[in-house]
C-alpha atoms as a PDB file:
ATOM      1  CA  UNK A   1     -14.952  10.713  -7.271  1.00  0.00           C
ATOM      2  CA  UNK A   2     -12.665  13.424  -6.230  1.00  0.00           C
ATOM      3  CA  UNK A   3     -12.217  12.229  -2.459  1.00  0.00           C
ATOM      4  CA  UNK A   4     -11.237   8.377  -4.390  1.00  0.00           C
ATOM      5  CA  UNK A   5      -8.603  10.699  -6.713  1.00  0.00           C
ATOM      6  CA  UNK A   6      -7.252  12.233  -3.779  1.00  0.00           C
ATOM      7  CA  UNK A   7      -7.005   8.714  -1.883  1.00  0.00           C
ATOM      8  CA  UNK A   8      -5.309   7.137  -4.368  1.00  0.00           C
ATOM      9  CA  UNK A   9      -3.087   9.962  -4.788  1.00  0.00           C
ATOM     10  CA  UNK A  10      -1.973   9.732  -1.342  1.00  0.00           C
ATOM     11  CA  UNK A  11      -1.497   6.151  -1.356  1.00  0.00           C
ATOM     12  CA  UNK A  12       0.882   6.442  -4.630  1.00  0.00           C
ATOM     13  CA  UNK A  13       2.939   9.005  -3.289  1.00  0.00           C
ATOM     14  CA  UNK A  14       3.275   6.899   0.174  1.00  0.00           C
ATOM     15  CA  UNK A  15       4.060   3.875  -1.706  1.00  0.00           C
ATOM     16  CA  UNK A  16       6.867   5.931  -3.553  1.00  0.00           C
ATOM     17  CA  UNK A  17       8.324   7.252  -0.923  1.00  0.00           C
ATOM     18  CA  UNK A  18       7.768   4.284   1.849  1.00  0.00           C
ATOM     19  CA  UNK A  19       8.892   1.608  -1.532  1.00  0.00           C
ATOM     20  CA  UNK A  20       6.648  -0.916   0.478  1.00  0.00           C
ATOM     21  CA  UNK A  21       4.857  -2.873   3.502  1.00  0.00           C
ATOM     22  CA  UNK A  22       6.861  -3.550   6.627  1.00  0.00           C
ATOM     23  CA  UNK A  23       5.709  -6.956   8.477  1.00  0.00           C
ATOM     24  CA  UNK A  24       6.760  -9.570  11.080  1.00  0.00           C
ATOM     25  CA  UNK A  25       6.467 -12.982  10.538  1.00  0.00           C
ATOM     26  CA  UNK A  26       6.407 -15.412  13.427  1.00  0.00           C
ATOM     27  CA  UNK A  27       6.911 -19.272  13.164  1.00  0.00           C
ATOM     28  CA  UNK A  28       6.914 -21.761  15.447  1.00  0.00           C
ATOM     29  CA  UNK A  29      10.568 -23.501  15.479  1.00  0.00           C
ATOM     30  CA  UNK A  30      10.189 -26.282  18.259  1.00  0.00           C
ATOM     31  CA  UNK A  31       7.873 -27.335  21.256  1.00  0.00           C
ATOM     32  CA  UNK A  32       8.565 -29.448  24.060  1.00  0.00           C
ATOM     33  CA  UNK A  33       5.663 -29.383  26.284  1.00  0.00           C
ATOM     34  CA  UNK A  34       4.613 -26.083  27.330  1.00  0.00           C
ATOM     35  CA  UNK A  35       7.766 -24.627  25.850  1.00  0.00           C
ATOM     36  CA  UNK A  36       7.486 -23.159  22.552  1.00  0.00           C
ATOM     37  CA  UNK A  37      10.401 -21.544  20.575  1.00  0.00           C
ATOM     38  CA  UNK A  38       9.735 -18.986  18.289  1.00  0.00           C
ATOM     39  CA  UNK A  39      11.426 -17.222  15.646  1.00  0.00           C
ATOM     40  CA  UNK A  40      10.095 -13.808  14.159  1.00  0.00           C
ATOM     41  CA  UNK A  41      11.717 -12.386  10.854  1.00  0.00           C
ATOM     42  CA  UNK A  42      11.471  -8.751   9.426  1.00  0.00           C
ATOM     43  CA  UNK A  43       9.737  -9.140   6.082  1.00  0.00           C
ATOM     44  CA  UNK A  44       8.199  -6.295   3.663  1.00  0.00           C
ATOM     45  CA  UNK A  45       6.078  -6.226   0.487  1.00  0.00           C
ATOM     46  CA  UNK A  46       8.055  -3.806  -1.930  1.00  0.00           C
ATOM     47  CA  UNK A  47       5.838  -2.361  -4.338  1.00  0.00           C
ATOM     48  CA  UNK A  48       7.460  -1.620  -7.704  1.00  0.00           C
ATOM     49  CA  UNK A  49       7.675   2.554  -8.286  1.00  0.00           C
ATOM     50  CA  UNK A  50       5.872   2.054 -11.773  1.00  0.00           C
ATOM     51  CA  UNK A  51       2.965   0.921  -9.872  1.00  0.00           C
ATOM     52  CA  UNK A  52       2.859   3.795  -7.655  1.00  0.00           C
ATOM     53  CA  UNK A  53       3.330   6.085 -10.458  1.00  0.00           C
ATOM     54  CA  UNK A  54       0.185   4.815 -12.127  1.00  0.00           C
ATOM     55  CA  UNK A  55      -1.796   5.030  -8.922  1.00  0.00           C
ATOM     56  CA  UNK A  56      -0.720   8.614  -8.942  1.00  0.00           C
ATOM     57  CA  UNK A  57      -1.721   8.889 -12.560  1.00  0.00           C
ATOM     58  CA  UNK A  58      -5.195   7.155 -11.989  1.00  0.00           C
ATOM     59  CA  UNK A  59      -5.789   9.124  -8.339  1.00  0.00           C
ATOM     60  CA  UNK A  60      -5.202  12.338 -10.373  1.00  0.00           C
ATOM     61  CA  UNK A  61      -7.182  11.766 -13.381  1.00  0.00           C
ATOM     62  CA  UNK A  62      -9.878  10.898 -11.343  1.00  0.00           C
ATOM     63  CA  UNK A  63      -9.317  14.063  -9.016  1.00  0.00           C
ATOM     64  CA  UNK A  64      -9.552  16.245 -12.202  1.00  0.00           C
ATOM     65  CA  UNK A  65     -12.274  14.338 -14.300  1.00  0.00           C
ATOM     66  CA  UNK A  66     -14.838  13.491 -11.272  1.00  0.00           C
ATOM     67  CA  UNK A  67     -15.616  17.669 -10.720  1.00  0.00           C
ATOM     68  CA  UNK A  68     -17.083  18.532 -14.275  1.00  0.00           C
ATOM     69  CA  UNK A  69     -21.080  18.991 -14.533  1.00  0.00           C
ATOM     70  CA  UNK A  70     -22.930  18.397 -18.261  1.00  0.00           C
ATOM     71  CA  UNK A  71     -23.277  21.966 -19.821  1.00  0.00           C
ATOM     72  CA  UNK A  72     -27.113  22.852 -20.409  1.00  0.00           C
END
């Protein structure tokens, strides 16, 4: 539980400071035979920073809750 915590922690802190997911996106404009044009665009996945900010929350309430043993 505290290796998830620390994951998700991580991932909300990237996502914060990154804002998103770079990726490139290739279509397939025209072919004529064995001639193919092709046209890649720059596209990214933003992730909104109150989403992060809950991962963060979540990643550290797990961190902090997943360590504690039952008293006897």
């Amino acid at each position: 539980m505290k290796i998830a915590g620390a994951v998700l922690i991580l991932i909300g802190l990237g996502f914060l400071l990154i804002g998103g997911i770079p990726y490139n996106k290739t279509e397939n404009v025209a072919q004529f035979g064995g001639l193919k044009m092709q046209v890649t665009e720059k596209r990214e996945v933003t992730v909104p920073p109150i989403v992060s900010g809950l991962v963060v929350l979540v990643g550290a309430a797990m961190l902090f809750a997943g360590g504690k043993k039952p008293a006897a």
